[in-house]
PDB file of N, CA and C in Angstrom:
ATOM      1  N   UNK A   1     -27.658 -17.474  -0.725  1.00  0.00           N
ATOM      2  CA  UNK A   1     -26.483 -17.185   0.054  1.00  0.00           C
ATOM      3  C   UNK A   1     -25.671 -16.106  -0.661  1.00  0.00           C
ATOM      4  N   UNK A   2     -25.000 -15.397   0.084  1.00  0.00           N
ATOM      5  CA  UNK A   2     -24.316 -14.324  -0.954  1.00  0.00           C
ATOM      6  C   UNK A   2     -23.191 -14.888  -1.086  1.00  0.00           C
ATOM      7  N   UNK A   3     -22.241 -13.376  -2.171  1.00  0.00           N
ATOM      8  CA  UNK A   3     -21.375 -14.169  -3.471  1.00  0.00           C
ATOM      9  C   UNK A   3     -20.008 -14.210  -2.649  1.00  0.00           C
ATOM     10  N   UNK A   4     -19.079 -15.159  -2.379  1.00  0.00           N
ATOM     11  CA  UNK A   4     -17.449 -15.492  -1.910  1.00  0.00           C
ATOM     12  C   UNK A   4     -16.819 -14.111  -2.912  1.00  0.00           C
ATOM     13  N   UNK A   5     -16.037 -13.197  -1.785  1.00  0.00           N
ATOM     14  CA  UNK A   5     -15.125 -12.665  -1.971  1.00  0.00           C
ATOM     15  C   UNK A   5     -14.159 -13.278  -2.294  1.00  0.00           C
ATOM     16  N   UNK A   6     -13.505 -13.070  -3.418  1.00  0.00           N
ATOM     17  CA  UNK A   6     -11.457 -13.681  -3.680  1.00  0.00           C
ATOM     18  C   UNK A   6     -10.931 -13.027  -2.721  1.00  0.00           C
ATOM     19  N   UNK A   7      -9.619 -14.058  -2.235  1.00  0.00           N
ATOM     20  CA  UNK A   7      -8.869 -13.596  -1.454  1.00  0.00           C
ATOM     21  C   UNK A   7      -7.845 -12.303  -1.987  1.00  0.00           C
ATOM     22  N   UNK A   8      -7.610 -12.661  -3.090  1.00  0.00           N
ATOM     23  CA  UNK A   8      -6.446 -11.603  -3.497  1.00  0.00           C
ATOM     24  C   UNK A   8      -7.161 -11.635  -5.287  1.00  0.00           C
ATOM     25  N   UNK A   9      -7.332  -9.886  -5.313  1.00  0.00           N
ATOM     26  CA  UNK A   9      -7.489  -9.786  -7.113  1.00  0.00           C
ATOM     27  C   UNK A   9      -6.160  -9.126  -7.649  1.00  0.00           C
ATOM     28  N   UNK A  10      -6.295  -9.143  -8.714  1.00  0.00           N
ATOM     29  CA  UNK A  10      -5.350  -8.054  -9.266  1.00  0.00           C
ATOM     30  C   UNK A  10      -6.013  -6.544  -9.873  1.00  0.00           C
ATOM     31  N   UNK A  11      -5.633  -5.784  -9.327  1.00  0.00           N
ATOM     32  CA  UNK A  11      -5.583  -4.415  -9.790  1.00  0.00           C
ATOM     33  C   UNK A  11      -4.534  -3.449 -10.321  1.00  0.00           C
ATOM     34  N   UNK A  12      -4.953  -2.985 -11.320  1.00  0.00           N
ATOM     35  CA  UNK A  12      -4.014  -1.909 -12.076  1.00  0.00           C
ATOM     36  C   UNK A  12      -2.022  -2.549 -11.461  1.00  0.00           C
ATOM     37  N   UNK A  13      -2.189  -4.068 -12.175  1.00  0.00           N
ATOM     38  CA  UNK A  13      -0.850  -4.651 -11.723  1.00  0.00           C
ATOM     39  C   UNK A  13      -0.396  -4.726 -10.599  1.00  0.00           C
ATOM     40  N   UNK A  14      -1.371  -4.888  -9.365  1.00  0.00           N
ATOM     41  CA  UNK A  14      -0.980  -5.375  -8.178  1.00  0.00           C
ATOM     42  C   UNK A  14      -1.660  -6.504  -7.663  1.00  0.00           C
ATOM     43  N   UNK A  15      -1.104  -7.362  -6.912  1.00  0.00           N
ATOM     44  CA  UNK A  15      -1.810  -8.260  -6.111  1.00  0.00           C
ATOM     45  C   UNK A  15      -2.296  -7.429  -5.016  1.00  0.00           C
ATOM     46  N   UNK A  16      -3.853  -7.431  -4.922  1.00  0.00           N
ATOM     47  CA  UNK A  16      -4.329  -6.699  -3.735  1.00  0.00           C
ATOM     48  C   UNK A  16      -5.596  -7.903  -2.739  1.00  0.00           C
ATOM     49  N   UNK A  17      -4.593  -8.083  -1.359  1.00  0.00           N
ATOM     50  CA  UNK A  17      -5.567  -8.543  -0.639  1.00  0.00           C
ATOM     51  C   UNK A  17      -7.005  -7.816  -0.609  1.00  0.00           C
ATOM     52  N   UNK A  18      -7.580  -8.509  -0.681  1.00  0.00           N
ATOM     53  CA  UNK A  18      -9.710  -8.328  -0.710  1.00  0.00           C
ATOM     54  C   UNK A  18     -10.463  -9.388   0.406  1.00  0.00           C
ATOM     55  N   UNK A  19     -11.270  -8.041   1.038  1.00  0.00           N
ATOM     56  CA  UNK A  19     -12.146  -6.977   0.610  1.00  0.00           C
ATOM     57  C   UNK A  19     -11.119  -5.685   0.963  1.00  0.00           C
ATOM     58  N   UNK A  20     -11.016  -4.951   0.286  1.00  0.00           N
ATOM     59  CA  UNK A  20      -9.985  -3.350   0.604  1.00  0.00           C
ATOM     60  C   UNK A  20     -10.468  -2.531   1.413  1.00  0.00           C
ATOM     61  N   UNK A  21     -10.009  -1.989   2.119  1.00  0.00           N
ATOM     62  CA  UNK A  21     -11.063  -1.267   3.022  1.00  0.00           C
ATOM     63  C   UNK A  21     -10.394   0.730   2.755  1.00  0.00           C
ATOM     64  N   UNK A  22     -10.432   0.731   1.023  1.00  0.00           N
ATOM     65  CA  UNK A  22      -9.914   2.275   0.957  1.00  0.00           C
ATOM     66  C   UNK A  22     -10.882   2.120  -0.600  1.00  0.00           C
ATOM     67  N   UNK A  23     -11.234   4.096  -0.883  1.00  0.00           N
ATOM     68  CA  UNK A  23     -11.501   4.055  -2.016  1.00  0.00           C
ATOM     69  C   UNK A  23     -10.786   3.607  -3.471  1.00  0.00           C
ATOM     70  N   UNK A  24     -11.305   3.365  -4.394  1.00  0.00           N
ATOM     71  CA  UNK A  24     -10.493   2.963  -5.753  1.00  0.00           C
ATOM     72  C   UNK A  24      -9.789   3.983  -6.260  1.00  0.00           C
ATOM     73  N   UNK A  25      -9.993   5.383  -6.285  1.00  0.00           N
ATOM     74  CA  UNK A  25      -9.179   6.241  -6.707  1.00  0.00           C
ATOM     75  C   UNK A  25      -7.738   6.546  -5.676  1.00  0.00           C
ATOM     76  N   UNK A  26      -8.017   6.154  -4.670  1.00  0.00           N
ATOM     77  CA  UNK A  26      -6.826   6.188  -3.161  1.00  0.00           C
ATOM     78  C   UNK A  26      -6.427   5.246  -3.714  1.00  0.00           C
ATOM     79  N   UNK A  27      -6.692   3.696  -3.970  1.00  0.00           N
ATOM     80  CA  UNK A  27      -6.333   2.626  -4.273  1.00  0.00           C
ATOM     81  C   UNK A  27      -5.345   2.735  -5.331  1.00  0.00           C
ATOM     82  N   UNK A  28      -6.065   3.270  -6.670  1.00  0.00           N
ATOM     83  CA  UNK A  28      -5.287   3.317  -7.787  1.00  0.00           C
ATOM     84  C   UNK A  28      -3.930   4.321  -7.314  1.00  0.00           C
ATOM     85  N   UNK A  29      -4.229   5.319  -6.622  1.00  0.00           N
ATOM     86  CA  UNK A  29      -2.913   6.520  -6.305  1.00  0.00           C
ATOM     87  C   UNK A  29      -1.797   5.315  -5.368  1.00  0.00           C
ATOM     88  N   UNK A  30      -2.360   4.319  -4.696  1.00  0.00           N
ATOM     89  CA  UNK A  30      -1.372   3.824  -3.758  1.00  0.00           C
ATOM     90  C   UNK A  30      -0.513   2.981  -4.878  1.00  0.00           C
ATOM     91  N   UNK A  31      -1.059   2.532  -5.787  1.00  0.00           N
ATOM     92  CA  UNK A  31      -0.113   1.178  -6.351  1.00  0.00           C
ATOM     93  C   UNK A  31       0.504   2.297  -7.186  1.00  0.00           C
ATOM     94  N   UNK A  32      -0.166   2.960  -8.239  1.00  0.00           N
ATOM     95  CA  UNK A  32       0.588   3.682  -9.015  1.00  0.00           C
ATOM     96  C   UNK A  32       2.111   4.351  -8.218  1.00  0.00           C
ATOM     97  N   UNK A  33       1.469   4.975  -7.214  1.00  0.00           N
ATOM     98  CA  UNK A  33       3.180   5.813  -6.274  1.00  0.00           C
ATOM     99  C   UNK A  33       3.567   4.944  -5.748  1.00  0.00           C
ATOM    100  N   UNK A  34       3.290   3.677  -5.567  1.00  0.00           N
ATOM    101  CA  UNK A  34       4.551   2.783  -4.914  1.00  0.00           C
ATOM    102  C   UNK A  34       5.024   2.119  -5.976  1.00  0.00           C
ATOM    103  N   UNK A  35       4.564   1.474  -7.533  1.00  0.00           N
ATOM    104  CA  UNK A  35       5.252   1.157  -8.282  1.00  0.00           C
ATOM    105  C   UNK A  35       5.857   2.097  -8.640  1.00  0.00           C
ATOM    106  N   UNK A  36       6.208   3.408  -9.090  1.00  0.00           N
ATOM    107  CA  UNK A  36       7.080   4.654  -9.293  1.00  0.00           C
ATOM    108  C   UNK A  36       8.483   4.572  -8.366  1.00  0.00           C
ATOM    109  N   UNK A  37       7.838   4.026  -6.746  1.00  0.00           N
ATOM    110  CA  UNK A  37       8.923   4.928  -5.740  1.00  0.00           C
ATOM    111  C   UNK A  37       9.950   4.001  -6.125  1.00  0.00           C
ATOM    112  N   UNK A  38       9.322   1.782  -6.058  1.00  0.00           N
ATOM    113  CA  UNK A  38      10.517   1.259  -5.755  1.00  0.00           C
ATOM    114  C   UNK A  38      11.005   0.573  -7.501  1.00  0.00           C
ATOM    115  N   UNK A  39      10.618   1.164  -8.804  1.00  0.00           N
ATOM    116  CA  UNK A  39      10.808   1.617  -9.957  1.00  0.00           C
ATOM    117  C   UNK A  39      12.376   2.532 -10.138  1.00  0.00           C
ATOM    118  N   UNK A  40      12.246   3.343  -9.226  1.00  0.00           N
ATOM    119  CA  UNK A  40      13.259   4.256  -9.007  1.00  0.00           C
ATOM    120  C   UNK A  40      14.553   4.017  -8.031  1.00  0.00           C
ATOM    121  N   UNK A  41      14.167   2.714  -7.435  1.00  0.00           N
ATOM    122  CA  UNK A  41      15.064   1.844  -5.851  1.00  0.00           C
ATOM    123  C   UNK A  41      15.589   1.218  -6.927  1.00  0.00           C
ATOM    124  N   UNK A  42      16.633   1.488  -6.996  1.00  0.00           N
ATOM    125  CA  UNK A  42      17.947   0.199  -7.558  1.00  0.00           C
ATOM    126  C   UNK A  42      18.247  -0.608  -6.685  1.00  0.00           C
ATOM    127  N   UNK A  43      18.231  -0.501  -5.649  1.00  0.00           N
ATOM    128  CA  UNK A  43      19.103  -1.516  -4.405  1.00  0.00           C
ATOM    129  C   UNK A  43      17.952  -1.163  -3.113  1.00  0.00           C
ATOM    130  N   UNK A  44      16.841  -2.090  -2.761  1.00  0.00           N
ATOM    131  CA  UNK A  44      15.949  -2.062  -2.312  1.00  0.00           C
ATOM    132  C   UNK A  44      16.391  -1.909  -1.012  1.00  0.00           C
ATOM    133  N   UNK A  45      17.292  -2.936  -0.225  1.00  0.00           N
ATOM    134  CA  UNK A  45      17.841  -2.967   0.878  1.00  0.00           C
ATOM    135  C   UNK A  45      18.588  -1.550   1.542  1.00  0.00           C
ATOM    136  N   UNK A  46      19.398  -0.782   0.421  1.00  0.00           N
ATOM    137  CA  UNK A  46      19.541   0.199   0.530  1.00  0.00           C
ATOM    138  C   UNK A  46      18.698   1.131   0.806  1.00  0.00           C
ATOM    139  N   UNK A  47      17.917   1.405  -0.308  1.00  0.00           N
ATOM    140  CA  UNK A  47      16.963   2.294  -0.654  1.00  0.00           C
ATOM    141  C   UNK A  47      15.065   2.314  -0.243  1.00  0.00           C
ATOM    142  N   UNK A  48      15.316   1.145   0.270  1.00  0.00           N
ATOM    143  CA  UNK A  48      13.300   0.974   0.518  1.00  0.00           C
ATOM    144  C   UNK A  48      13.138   2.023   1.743  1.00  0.00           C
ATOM    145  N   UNK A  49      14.109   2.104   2.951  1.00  0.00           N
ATOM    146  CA  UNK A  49      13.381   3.308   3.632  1.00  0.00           C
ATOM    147  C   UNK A  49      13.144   4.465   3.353  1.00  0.00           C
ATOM    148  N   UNK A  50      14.233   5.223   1.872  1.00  0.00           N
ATOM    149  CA  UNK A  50      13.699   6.586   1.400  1.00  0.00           C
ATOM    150  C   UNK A  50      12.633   5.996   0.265  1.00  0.00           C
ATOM    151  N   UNK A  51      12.203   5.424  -0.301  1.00  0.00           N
ATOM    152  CA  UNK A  51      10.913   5.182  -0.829  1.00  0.00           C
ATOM    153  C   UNK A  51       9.893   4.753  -0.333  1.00  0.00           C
ATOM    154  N   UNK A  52       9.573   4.492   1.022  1.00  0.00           N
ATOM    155  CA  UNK A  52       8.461   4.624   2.232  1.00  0.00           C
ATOM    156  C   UNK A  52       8.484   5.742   2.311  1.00  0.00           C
ATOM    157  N   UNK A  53       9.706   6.588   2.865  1.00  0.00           N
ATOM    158  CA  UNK A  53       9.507   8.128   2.813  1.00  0.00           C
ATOM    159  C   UNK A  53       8.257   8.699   1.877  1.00  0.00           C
ATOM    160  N   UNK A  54       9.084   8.243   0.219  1.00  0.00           N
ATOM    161  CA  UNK A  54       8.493   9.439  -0.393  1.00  0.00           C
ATOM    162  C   UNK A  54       7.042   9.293  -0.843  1.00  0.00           C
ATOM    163  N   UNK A  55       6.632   7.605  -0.702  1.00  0.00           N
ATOM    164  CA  UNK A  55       5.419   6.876  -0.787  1.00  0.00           C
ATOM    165  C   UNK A  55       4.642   7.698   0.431  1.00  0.00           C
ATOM    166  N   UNK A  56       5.060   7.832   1.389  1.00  0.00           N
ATOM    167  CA  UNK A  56       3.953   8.744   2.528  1.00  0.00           C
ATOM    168  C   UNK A  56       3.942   9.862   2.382  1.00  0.00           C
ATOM    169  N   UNK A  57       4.887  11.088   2.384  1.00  0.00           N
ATOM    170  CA  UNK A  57       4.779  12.500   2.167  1.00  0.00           C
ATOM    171  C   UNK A  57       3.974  12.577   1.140  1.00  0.00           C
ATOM    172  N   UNK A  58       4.065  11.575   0.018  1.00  0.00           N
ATOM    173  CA  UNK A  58       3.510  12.018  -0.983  1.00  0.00           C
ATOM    174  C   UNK A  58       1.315  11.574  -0.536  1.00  0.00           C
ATOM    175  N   UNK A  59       1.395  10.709   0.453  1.00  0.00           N
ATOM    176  CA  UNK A  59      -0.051  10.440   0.585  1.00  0.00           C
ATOM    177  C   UNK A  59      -0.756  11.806   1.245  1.00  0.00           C
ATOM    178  N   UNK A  60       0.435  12.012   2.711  1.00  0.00           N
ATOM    179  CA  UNK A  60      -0.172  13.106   3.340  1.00  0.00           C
ATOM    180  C   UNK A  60      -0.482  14.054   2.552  1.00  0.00           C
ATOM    181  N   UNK A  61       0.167  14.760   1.779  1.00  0.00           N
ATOM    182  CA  UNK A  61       0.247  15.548   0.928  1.00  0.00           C
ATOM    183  C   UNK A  61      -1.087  15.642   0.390  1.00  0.00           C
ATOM    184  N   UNK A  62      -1.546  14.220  -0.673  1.00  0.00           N
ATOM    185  CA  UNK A  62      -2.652  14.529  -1.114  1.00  0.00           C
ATOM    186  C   UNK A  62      -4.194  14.288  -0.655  1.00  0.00           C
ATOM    187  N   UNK A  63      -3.898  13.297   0.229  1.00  0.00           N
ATOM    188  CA  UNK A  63      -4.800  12.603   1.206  1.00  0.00           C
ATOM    189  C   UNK A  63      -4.599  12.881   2.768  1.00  0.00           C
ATOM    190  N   UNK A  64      -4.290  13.703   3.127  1.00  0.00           N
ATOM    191  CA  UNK A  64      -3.971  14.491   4.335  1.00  0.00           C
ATOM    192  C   UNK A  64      -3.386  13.551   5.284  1.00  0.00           C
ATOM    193  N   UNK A  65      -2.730  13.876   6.371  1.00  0.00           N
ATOM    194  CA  UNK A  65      -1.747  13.290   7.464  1.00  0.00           C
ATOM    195  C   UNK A  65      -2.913  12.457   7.956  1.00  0.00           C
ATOM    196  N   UNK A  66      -2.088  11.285   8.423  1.00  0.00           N
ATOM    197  CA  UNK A  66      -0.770  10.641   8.957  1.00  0.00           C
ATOM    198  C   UNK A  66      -0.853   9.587   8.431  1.00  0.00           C
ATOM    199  N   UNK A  67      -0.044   8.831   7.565  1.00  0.00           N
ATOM    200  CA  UNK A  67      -0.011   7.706   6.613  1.00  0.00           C
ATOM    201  C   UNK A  67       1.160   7.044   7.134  1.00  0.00           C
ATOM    202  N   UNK A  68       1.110   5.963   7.120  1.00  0.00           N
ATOM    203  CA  UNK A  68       2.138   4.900   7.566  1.00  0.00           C
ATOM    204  C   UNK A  68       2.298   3.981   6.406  1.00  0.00           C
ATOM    205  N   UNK A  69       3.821   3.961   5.834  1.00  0.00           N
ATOM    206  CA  UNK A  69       3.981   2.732   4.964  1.00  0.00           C
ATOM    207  C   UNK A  69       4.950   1.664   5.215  1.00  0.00           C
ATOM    208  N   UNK A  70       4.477   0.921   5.056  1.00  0.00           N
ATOM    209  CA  UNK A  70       4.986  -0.876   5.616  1.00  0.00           C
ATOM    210  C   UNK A  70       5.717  -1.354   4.219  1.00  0.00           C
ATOM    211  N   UNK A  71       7.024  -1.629   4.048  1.00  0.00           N
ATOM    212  CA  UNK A  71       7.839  -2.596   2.973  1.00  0.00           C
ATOM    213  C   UNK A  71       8.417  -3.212   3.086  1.00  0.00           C
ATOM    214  N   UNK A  72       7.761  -4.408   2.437  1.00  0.00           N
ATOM    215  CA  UNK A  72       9.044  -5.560   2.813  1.00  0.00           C
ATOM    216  C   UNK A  72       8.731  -6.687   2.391  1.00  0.00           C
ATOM    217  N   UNK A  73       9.676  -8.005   3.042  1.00  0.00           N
ATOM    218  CA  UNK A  73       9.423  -9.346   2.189  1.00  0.00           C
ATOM    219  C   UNK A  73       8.808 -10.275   2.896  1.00  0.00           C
ATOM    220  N   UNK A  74       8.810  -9.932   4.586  1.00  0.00           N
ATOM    221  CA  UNK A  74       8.295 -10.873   5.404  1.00  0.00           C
ATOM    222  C   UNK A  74       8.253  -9.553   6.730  1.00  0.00           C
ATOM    223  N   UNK A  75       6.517  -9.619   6.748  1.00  0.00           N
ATOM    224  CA  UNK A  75       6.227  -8.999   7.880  1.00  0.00           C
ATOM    225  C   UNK A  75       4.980  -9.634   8.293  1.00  0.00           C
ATOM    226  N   UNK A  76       4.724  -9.506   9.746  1.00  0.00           N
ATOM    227  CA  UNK A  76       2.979  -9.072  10.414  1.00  0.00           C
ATOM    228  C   UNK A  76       2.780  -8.118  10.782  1.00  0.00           C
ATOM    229  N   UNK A  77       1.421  -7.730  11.128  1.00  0.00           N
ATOM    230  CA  UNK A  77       1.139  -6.857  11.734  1.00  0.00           C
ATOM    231  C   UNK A  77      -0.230  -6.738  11.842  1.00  0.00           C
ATOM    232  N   UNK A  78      -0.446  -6.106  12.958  1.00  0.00           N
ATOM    233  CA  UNK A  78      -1.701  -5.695  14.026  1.00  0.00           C
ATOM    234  C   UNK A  78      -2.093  -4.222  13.873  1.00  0.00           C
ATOM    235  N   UNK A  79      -2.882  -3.767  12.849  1.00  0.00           N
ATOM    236  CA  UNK A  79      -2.961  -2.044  12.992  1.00  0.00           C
ATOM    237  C   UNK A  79      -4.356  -1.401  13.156  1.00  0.00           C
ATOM    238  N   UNK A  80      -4.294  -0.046  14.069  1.00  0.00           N
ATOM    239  CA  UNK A  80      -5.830   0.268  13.781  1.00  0.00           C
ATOM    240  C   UNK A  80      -6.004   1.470  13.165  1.00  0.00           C
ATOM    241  N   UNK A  81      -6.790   1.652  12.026  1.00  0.00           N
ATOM    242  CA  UNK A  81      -6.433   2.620  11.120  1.00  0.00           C
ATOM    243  C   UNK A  81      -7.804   3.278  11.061  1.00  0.00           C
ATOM    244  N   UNK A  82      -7.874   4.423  10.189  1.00  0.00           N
ATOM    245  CA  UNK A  82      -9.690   5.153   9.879  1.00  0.00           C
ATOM    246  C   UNK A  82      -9.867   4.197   8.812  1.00  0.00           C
ATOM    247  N   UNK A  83     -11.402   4.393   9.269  1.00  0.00           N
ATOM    248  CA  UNK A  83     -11.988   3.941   8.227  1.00  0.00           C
ATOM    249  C   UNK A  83     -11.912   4.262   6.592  1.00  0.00           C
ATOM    250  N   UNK A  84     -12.130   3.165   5.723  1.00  0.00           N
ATOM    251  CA  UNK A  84     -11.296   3.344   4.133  1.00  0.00           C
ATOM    252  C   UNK A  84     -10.073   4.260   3.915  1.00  0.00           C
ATOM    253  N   UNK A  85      -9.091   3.372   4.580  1.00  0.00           N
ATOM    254  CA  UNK A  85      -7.673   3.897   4.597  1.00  0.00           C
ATOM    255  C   UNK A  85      -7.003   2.791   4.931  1.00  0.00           C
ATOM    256  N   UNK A  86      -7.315   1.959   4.123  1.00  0.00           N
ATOM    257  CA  UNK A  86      -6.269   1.072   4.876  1.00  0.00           C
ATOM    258  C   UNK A  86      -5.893   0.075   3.187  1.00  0.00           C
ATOM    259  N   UNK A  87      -4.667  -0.115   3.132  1.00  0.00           N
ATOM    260  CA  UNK A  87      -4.250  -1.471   1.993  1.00  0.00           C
ATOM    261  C   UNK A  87      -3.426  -2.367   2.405  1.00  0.00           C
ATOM    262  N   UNK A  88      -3.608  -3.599   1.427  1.00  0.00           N
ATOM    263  CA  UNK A  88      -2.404  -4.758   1.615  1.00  0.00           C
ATOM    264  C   UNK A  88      -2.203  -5.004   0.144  1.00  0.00           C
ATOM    265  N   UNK A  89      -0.937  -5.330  -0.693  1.00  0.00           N
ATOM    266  CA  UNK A  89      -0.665  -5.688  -1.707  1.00  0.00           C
ATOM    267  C   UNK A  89       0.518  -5.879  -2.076  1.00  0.00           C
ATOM    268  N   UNK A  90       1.011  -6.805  -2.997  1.00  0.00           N
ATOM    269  CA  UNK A  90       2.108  -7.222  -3.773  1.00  0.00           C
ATOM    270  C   UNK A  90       2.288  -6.281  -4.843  1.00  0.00           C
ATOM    271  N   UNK A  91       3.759  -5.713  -4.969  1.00  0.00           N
ATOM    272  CA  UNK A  91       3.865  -5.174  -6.299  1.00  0.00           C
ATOM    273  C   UNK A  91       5.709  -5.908  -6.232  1.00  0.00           C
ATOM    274  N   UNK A  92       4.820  -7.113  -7.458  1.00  0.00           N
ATOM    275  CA  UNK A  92       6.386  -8.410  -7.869  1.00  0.00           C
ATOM    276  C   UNK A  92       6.661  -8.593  -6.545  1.00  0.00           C
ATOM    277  N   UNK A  93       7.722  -9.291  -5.630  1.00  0.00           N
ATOM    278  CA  UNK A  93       8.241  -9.798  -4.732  1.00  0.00           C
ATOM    279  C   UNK A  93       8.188  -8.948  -3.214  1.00  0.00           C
ATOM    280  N   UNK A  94       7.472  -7.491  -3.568  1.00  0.00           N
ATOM    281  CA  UNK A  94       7.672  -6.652  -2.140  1.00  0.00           C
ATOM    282  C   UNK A  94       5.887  -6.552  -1.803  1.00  0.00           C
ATOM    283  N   UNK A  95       5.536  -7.163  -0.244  1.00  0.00           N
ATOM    284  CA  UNK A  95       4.211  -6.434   0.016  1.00  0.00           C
ATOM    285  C   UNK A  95       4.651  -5.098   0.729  1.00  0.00           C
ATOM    286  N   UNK A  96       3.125  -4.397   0.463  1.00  0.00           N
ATOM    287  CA  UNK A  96       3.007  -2.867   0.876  1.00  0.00           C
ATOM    288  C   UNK A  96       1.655  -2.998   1.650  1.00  0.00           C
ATOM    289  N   UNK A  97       2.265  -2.575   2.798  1.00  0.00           N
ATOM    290  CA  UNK A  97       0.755  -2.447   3.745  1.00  0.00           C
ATOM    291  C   UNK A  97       0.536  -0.671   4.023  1.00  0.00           C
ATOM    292  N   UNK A  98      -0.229   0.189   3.733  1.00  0.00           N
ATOM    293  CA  UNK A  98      -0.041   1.419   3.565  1.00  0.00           C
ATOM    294  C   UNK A  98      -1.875   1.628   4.638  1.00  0.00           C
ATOM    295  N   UNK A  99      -2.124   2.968   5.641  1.00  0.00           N
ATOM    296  CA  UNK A  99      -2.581   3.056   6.442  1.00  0.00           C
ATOM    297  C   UNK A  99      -2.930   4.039   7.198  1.00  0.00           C
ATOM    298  N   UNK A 100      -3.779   4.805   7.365  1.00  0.00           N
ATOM    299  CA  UNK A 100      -4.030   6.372   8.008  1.00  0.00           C
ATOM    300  C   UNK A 100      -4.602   6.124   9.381  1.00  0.00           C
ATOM    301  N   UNK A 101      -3.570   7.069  10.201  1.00  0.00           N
ATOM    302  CA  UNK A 101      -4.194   6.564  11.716  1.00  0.00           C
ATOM    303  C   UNK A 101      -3.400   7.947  12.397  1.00  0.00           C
ATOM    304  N   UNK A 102      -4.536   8.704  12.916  1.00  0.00           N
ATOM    305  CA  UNK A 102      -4.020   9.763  13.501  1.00  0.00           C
ATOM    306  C   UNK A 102      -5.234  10.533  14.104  1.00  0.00           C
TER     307      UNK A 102
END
């Protein structure tokens, strides 16, 4: 029989729902620039919609348009994205659902 996926591993200090459906170097760029953006958020409530901002310009940018980023403490959601582009993960108390669909 084959081997049980974990539900959630940790990577480069994130809780990341598994199986991921993006490469590891996209992967590593997503946690790294979202621990940076909300690193830099003193007052999350304030500040989490310009650090979605700069968490996406900064994807399009390197991973080309159209990136959608999701923050927060309690969400769902239903999305349909390209293929290996898509994340879910904890970084400390905020998930980030991040997503290319265009």
């Amino acid at each position: 029989m084959g081997e049980m996926v974990p539900d959630w591993a940790q990577m480069w200090g994130a809780k990341v729902k598994m199986p991921t459906d993006m490469r590891d170097d996209m992967l590593r760029d997503a946690i790294e620039t979202c621990r940076d953006a909300l690193d830099h958020c003193a007052d999350f409530e304030a500040e989490g919609l310009a650090a979605a901002e700069k968490i996406k310009k900064h994807f399009d940018a390197r991973w080309d348009p159209s990136w959608h980023v999701i923050i927060g403490r309690n969400f769902g959601s239903f999305v349909t994205h390209e293929t290996t582009c898509f994340v879910y993960f904890y970084l400390a108390d905020k998930a980030i659902m991040m997503y290319k669909a265009g």
